[in-house]
N, C-alpha and C. Protein backbone atom coordinates (compact mmCIF):
# COMPACT_ATOMS: atom_id res chain seq x y z
N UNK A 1 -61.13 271.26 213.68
CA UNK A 1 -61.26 272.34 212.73
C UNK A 1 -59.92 273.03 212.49
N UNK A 2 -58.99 272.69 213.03
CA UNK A 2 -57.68 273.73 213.27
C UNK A 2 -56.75 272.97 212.42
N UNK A 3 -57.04 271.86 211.77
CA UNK A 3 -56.08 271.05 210.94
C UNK A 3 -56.84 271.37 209.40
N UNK A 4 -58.05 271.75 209.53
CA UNK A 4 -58.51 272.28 208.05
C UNK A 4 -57.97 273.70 207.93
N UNK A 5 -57.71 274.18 208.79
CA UNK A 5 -57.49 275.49 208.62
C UNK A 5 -56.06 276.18 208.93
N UNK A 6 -55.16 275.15 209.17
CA UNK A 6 -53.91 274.59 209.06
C UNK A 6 -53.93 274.36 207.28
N UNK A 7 -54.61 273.34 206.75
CA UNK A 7 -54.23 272.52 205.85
C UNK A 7 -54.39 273.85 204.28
N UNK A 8 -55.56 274.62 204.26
CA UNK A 8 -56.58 275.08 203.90
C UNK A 8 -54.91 276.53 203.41
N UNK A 9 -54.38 276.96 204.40
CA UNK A 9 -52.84 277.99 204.55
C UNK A 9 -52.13 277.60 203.88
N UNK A 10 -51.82 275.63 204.28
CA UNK A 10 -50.27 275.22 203.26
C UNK A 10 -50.66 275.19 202.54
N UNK A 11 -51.90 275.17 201.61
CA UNK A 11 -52.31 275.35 200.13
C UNK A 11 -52.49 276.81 199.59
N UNK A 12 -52.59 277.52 200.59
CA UNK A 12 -52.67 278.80 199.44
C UNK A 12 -54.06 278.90 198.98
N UNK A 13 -55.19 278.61 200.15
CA UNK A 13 -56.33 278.33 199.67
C UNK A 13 -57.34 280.24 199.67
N UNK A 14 -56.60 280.84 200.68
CA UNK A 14 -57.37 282.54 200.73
C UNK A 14 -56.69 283.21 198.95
N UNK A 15 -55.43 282.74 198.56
CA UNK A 15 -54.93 283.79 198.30
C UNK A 15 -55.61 282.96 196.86
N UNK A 16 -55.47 281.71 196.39
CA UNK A 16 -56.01 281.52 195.07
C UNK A 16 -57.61 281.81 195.20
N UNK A 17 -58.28 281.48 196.29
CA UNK A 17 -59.83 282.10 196.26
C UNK A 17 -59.76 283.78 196.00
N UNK A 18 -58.49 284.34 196.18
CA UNK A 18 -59.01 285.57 195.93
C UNK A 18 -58.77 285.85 194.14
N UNK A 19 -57.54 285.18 194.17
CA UNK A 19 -57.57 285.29 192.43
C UNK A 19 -58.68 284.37 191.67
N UNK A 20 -59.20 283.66 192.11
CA UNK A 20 -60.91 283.50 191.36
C UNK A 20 -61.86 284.31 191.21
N UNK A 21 -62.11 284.86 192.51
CA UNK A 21 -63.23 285.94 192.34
C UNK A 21 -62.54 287.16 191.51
N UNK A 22 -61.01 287.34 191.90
CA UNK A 22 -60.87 288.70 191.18
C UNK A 22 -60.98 288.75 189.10
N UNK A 23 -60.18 287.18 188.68
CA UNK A 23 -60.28 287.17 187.67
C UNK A 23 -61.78 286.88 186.96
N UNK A 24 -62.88 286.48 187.69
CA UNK A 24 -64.20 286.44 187.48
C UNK A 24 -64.48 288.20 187.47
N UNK A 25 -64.12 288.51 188.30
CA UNK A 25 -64.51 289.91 188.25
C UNK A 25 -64.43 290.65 187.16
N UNK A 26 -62.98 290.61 186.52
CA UNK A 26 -62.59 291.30 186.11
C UNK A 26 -62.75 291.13 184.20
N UNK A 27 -63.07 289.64 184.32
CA UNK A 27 -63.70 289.68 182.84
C UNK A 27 -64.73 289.46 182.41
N UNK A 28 -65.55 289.64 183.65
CA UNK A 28 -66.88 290.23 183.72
C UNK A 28 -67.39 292.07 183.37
N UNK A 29 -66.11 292.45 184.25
CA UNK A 29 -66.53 293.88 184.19
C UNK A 29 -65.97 294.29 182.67
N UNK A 30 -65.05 293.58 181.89
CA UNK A 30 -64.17 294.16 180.43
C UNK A 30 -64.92 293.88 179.54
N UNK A 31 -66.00 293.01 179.80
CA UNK A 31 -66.44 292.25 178.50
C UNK A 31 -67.66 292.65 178.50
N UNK A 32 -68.83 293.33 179.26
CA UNK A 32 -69.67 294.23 178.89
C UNK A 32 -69.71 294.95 177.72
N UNK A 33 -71.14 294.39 177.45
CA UNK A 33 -70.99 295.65 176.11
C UNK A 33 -72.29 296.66 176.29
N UNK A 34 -72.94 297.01 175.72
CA UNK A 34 -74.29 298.23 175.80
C UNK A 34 -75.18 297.23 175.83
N UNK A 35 -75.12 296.37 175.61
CA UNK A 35 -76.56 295.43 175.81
C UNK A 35 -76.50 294.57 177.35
N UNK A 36 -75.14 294.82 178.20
CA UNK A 36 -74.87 293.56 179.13
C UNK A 36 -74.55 292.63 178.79
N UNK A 37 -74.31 291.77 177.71
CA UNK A 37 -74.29 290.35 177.45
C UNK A 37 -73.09 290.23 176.96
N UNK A 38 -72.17 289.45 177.25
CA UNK A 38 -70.73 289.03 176.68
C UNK A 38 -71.01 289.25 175.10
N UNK A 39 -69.48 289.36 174.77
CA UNK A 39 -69.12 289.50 173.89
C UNK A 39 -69.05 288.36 172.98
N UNK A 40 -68.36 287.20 173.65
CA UNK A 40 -68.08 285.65 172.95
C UNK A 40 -68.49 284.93 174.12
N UNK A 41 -68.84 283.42 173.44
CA UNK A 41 -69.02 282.48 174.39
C UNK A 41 -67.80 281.87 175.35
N UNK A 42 -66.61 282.05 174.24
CA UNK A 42 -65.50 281.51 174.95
C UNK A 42 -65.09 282.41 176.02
N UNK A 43 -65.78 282.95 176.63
CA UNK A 43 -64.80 284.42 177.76
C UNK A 43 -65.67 283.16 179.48
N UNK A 44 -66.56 282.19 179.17
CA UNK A 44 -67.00 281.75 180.49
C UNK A 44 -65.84 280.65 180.70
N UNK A 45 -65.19 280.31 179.13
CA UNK A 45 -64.30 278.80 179.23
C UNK A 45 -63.00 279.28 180.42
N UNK A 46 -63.24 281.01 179.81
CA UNK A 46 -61.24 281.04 179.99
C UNK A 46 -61.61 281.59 181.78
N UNK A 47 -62.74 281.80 181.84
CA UNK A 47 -62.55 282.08 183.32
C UNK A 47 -62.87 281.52 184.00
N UNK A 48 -63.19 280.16 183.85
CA UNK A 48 -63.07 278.92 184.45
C UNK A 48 -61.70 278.35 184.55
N UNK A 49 -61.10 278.22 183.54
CA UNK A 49 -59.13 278.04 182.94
C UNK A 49 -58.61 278.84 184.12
N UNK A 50 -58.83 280.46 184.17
CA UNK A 50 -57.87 280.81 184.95
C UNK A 50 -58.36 280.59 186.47
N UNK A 51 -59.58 280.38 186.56
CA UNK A 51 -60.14 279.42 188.07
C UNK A 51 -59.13 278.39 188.41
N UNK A 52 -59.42 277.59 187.27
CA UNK A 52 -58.48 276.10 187.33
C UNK A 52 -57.22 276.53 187.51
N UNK A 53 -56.24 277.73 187.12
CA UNK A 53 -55.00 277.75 186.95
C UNK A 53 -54.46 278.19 188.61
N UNK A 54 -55.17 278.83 188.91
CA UNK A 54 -55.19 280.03 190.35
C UNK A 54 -55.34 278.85 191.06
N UNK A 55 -56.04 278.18 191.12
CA UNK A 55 -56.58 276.66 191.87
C UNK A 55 -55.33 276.02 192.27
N UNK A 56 -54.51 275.32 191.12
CA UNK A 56 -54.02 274.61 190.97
C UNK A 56 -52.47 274.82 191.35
N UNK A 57 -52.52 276.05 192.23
CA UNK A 57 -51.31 275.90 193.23
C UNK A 57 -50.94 275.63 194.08
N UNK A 58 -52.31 275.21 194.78
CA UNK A 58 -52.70 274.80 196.02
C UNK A 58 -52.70 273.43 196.16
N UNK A 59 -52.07 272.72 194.88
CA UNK A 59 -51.92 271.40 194.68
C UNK A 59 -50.42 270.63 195.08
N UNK A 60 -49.87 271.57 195.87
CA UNK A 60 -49.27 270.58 196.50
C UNK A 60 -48.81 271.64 198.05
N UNK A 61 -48.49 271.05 198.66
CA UNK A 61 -48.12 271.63 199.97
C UNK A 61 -46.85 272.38 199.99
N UNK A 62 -46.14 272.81 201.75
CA UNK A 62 -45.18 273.34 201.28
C UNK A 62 -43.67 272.58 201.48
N UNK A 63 -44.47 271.20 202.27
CA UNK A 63 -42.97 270.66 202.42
C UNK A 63 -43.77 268.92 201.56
N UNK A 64 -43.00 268.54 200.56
CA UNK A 64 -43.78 267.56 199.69
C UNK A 64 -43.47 265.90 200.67
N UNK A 65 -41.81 265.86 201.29
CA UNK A 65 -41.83 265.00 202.50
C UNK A 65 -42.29 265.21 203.34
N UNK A 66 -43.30 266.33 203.89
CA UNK A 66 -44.02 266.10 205.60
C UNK A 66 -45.61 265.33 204.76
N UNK A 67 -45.61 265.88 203.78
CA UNK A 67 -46.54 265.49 202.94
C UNK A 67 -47.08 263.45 202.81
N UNK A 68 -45.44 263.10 202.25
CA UNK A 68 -45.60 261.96 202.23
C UNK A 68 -45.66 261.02 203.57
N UNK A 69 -45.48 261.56 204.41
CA UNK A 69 -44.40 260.64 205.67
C UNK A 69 -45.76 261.01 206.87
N UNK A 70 -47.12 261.66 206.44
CA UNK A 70 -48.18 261.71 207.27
C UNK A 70 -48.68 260.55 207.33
N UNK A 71 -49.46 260.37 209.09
CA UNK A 71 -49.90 259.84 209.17
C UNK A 71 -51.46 259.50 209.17
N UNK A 72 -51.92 260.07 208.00
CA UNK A 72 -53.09 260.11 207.36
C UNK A 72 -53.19 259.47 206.06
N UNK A 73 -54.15 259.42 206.00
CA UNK A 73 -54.29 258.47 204.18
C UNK A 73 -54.78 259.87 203.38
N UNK A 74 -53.63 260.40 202.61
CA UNK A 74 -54.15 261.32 201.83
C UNK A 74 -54.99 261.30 200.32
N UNK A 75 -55.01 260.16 199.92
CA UNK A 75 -55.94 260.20 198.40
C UNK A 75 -56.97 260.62 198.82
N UNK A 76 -58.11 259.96 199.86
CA UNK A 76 -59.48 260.71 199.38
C UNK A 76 -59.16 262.19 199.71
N UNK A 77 -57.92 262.96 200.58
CA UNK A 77 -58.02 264.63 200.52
C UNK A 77 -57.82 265.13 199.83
N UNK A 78 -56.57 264.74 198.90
CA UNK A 78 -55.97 265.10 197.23
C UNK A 78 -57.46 264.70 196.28
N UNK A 79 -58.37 264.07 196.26
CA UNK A 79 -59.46 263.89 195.46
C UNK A 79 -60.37 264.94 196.10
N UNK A 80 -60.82 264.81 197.61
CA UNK A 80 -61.57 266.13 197.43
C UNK A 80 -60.94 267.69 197.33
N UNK A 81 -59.80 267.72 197.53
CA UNK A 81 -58.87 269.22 197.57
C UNK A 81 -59.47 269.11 195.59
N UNK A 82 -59.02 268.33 194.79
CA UNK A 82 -59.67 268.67 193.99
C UNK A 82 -61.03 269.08 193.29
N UNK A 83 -61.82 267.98 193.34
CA UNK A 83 -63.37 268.32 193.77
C UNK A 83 -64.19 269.85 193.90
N UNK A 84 -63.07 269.88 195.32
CA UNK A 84 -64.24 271.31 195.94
C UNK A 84 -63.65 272.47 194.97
N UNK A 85 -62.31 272.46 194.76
CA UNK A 85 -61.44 273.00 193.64
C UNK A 85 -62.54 273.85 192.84
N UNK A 86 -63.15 272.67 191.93
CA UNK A 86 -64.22 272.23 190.87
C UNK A 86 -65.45 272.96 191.34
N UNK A 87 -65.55 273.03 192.56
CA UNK A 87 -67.20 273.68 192.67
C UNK A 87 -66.58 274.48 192.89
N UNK A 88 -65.95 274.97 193.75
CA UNK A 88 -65.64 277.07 194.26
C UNK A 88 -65.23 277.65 192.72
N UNK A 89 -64.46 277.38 191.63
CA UNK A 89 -64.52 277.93 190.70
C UNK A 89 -66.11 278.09 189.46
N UNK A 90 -66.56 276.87 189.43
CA UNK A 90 -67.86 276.67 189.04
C UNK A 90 -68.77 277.65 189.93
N UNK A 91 -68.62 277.83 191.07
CA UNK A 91 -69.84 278.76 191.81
C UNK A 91 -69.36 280.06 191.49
N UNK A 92 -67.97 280.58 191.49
CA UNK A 92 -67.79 281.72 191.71
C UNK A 92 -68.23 282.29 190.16
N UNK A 93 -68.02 281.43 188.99
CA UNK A 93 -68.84 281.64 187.85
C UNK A 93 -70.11 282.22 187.64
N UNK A 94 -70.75 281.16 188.36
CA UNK A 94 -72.22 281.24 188.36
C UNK A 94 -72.70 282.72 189.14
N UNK A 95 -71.91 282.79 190.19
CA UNK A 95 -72.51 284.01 190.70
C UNK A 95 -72.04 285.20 190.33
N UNK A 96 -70.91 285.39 189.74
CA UNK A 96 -70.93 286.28 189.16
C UNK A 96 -71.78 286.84 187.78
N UNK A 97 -72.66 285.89 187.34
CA UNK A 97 -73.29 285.60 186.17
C UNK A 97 -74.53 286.70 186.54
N UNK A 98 -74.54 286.37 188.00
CA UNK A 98 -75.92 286.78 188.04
C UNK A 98 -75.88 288.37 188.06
N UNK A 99 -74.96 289.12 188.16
CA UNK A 99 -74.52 290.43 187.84
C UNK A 99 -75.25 291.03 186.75
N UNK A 100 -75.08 289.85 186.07
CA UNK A 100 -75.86 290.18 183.95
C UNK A 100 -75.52 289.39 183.18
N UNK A 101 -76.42 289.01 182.33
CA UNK A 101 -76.02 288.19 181.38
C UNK A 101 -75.78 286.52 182.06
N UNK A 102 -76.66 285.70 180.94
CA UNK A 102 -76.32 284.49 181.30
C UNK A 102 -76.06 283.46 180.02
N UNK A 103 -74.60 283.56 179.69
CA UNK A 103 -73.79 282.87 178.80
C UNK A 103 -73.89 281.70 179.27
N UNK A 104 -72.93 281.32 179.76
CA UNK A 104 -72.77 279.66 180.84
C UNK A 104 -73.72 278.91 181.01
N UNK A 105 -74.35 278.15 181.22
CA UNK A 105 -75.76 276.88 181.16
C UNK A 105 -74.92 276.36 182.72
N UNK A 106 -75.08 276.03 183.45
CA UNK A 106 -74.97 274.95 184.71
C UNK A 106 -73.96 273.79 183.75
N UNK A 107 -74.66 272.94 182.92
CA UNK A 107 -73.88 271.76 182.10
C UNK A 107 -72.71 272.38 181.85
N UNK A 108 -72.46 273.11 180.95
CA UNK A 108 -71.62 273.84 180.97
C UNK A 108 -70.54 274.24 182.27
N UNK A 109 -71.09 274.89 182.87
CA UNK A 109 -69.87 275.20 183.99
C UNK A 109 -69.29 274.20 184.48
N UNK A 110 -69.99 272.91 184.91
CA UNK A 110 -69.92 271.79 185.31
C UNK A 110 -68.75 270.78 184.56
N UNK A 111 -69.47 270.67 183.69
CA UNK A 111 -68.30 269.86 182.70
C UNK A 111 -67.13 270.82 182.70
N UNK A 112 -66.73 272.06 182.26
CA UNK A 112 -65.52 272.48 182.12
C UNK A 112 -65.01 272.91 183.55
N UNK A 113 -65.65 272.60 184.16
CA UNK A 113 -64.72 272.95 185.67
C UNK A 113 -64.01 271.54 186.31
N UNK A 114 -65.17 270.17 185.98
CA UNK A 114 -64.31 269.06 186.54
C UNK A 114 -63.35 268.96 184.89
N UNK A 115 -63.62 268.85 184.34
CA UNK A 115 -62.34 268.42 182.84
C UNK A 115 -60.91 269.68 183.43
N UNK A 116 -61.38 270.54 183.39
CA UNK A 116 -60.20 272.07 183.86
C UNK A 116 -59.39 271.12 185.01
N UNK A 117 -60.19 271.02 186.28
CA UNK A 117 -59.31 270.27 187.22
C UNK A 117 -58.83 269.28 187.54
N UNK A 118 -59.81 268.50 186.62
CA UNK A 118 -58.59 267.18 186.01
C UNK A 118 -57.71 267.27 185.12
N UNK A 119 -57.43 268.22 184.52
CA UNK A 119 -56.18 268.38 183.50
C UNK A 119 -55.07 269.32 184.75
N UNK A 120 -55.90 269.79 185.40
CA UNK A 120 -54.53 270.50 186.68
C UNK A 120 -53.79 269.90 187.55
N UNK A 121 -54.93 268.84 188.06
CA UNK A 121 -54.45 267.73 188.83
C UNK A 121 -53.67 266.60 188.44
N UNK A 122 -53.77 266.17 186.57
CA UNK A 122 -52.84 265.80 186.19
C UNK A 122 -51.71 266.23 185.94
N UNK A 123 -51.25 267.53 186.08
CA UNK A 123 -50.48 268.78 186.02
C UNK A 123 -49.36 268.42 186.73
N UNK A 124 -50.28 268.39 188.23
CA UNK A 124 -49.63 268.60 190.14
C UNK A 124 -49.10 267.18 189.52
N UNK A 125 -49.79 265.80 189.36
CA UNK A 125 -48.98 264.86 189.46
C UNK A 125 -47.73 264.28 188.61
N UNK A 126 -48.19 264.96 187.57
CA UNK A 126 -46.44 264.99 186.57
C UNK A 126 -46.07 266.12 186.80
N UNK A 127 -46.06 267.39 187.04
CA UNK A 127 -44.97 268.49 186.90
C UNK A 127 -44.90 268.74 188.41
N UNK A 128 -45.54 268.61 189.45
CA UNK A 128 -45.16 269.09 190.51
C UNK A 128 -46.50 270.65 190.52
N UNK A 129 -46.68 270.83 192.04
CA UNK A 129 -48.10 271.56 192.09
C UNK A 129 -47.52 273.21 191.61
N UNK A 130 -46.08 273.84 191.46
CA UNK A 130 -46.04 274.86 190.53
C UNK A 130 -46.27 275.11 189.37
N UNK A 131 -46.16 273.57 188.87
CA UNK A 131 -46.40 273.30 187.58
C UNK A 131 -47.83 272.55 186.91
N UNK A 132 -48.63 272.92 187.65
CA UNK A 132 -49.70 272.65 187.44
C UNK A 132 -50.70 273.05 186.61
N UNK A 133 -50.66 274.38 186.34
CA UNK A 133 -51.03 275.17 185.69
C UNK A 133 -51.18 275.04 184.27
N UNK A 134 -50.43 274.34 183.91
CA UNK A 134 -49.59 274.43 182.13
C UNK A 134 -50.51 273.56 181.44
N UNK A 135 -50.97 272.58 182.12
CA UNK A 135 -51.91 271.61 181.17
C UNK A 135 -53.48 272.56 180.95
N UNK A 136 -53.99 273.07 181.78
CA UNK A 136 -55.23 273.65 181.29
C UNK A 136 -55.00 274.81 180.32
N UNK A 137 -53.34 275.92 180.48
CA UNK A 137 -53.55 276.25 179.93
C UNK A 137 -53.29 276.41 178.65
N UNK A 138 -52.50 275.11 178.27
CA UNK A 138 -52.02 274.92 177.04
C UNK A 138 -53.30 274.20 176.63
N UNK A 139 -54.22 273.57 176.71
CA UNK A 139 -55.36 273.38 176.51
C UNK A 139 -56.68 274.27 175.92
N UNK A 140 -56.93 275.05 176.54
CA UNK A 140 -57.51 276.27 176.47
C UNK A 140 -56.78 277.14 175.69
N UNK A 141 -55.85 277.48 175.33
CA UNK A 141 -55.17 278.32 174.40
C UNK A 141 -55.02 277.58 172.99
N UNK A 142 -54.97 276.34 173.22
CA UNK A 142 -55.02 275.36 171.92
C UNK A 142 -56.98 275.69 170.98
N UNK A 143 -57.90 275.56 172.22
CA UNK A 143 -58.96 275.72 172.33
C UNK A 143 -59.02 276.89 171.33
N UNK A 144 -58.65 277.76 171.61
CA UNK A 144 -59.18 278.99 171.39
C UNK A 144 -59.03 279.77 170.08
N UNK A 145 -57.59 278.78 169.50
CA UNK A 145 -57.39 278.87 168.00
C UNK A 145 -57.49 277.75 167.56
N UNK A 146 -58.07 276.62 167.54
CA UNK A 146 -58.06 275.43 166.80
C UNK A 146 -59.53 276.03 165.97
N UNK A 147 -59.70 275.14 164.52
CA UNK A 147 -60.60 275.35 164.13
C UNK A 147 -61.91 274.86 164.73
N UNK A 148 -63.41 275.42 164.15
CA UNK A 148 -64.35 274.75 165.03
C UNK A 148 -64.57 273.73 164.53
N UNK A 149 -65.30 272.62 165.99
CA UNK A 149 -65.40 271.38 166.24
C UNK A 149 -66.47 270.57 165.23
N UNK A 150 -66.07 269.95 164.14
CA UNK A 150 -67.30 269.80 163.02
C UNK A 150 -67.05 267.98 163.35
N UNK A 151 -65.69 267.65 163.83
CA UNK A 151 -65.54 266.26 163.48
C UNK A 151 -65.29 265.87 164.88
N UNK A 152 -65.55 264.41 165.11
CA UNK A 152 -65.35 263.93 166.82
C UNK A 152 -63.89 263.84 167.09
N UNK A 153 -62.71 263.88 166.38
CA UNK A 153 -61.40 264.25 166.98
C UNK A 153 -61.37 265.91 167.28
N UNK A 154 -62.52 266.61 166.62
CA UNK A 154 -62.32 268.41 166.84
C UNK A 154 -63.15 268.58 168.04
N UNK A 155 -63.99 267.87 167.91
CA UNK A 155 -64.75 267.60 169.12
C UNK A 155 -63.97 267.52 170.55
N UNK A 156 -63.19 266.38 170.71
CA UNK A 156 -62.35 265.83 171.99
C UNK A 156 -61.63 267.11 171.69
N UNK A 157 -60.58 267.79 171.04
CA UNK A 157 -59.40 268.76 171.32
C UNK A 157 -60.22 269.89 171.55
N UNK A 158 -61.39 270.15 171.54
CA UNK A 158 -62.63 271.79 171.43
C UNK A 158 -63.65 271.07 172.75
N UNK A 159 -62.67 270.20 173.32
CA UNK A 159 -64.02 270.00 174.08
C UNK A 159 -64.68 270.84 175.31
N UNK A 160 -63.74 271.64 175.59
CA UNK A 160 -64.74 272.96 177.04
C UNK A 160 -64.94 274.28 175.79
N UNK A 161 -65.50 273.91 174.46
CA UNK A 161 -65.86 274.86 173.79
C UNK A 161 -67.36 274.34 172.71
N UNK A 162 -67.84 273.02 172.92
CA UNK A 162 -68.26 272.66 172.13
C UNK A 162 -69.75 272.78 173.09
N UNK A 163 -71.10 272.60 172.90
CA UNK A 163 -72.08 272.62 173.59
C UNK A 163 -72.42 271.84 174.35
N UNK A 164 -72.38 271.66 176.04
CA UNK A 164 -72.50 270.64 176.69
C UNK A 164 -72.92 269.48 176.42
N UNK A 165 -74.59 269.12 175.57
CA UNK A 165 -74.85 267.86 174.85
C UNK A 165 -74.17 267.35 174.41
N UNK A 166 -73.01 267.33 173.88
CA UNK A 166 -72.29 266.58 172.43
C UNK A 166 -71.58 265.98 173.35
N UNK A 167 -71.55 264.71 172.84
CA UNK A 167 -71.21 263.40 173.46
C UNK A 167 -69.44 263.02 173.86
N UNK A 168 -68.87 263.71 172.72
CA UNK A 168 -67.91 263.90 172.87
C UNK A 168 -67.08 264.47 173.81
N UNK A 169 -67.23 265.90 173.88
CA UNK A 169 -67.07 266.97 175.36
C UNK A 169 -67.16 266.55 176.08
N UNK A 170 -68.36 266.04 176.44
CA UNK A 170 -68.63 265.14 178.05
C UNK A 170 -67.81 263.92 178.24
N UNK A 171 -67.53 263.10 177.68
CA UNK A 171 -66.75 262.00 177.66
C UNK A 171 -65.14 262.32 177.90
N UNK A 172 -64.67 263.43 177.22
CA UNK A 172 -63.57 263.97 177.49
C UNK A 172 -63.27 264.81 178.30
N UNK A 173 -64.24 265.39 179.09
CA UNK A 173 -64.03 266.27 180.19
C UNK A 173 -64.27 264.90 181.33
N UNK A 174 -65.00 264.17 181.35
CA UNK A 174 -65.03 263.13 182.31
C UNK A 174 -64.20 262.19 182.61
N UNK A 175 -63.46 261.97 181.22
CA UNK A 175 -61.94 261.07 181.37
C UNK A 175 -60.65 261.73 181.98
N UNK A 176 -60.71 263.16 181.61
CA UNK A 176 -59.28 264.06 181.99
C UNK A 176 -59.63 264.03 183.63
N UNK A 177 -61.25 264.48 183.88
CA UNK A 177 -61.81 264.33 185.55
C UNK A 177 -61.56 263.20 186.05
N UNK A 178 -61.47 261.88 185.72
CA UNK A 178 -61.18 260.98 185.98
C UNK A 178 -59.50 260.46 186.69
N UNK A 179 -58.84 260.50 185.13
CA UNK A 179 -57.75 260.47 185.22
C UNK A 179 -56.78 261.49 186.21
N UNK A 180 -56.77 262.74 186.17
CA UNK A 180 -56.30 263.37 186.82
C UNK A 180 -56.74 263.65 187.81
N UNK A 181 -57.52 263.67 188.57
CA UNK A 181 -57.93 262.94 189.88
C UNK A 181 -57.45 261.81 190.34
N UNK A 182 -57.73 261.03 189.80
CA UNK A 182 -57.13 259.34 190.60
C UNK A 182 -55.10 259.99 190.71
N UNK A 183 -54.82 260.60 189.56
CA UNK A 183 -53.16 259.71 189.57
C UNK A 183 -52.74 261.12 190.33
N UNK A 184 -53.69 261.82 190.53
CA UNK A 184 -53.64 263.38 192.21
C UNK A 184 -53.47 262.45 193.40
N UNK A 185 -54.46 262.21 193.53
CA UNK A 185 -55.20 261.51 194.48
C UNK A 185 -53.99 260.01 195.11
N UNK A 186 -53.39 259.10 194.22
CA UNK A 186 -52.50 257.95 194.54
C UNK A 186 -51.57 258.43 194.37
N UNK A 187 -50.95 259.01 193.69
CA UNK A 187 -49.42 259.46 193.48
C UNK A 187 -49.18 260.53 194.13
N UNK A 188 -50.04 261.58 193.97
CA UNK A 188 -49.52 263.30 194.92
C UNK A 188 -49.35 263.93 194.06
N UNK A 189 -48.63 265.48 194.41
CA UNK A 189 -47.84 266.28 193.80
C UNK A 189 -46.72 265.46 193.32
N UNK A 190 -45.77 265.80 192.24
CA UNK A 190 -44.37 265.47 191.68
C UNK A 190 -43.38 266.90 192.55
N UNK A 191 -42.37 266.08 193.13
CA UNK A 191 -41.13 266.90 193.72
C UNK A 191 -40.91 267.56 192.92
């Protein structure tokens, strides 16, 4: 237990869990209105985004050669370091939901939390785990002014904005989950 909790430190895993719950908190508590119920649908995307972003520093360690030169097989930990990533931001969602108001669907949280951390984890493995950040949120900010999703290319670029069913979203949140996972997972962080 003392090497998870070793490992759990060189990631920065208390201090980004605390910036999840706090940024859940906090645009939870702004976005109230007199009825309880959010304001826009997009306020569950972006606080999943800044889940994923807070997350995604913890994507690489603090020395990147003690990293490589272990004598452990690190892909399946870089795949689940991502993973659980994916549920602690997805849960901390959900439960904050239950405060008031229920925007978010489960499908929903789900899909944009693994697509979010596969675009972070592809992040860690081309920019290095400071630079991790930049793909969800140039994503999500693209999101948020692109026009709405009427056609299946608006679809794939709107996809943690479009309604979980649509075939599209899912396919593209499952490929970025895919992809950026595996090339986390075999390659690492980037120096």
């Amino acid at each position: 237990m003392r090497w998870l909790t070793l490992y759990a430190r060189s990631r920065q895993v208390p201090a980004s869990l605390a910036a999840v719950v706090i940024s859940a908190m906090a645009v939870w508590a702004l976005t109230r209105d007199a009825t309880g119920e959010p304001a826009d649908l997009r306020l569950p995307a972006l606080v999943l985004a800044m889940g994923a972003m807070a997350a995604s520093i913890g994507l690489s360690g603090q020395d990147l050669a003690l990293d490589q030169t272990a004598a452990i097989r690190w892909a399946p930990r870089r795949a689940a370091h991502v993973l659980l990533c994916g549920v602690v931001v997805g849960t901390v969602l959900l439960a904050v939901q239950t405060l008031g108001g229920d925007p978010a669907t489960i499908a929903f949280v789900v899909r944009d939390c693994a697509g979010l951390m596969g675009l972070a984890a592809l992040g860690a493995a081309l920019s290095g785990g400071q630079y991790a950040w930049t793909l969800p949120f140039a994503w999500v900010a693209f999101s948020f002014f692109a026009p709405p999703a009427t056609s299946v290319p608006a679809q794939v670029a709107n996809w943690m904005l479009v309604p979980p069913g649509t075939t599209a979203g899912t396919w593209t949140a499952l490929v970025l989950t895919v992809v950026g996972t595996t090339a986390y997972a075999v390659a690492g962080p980037r120096r």
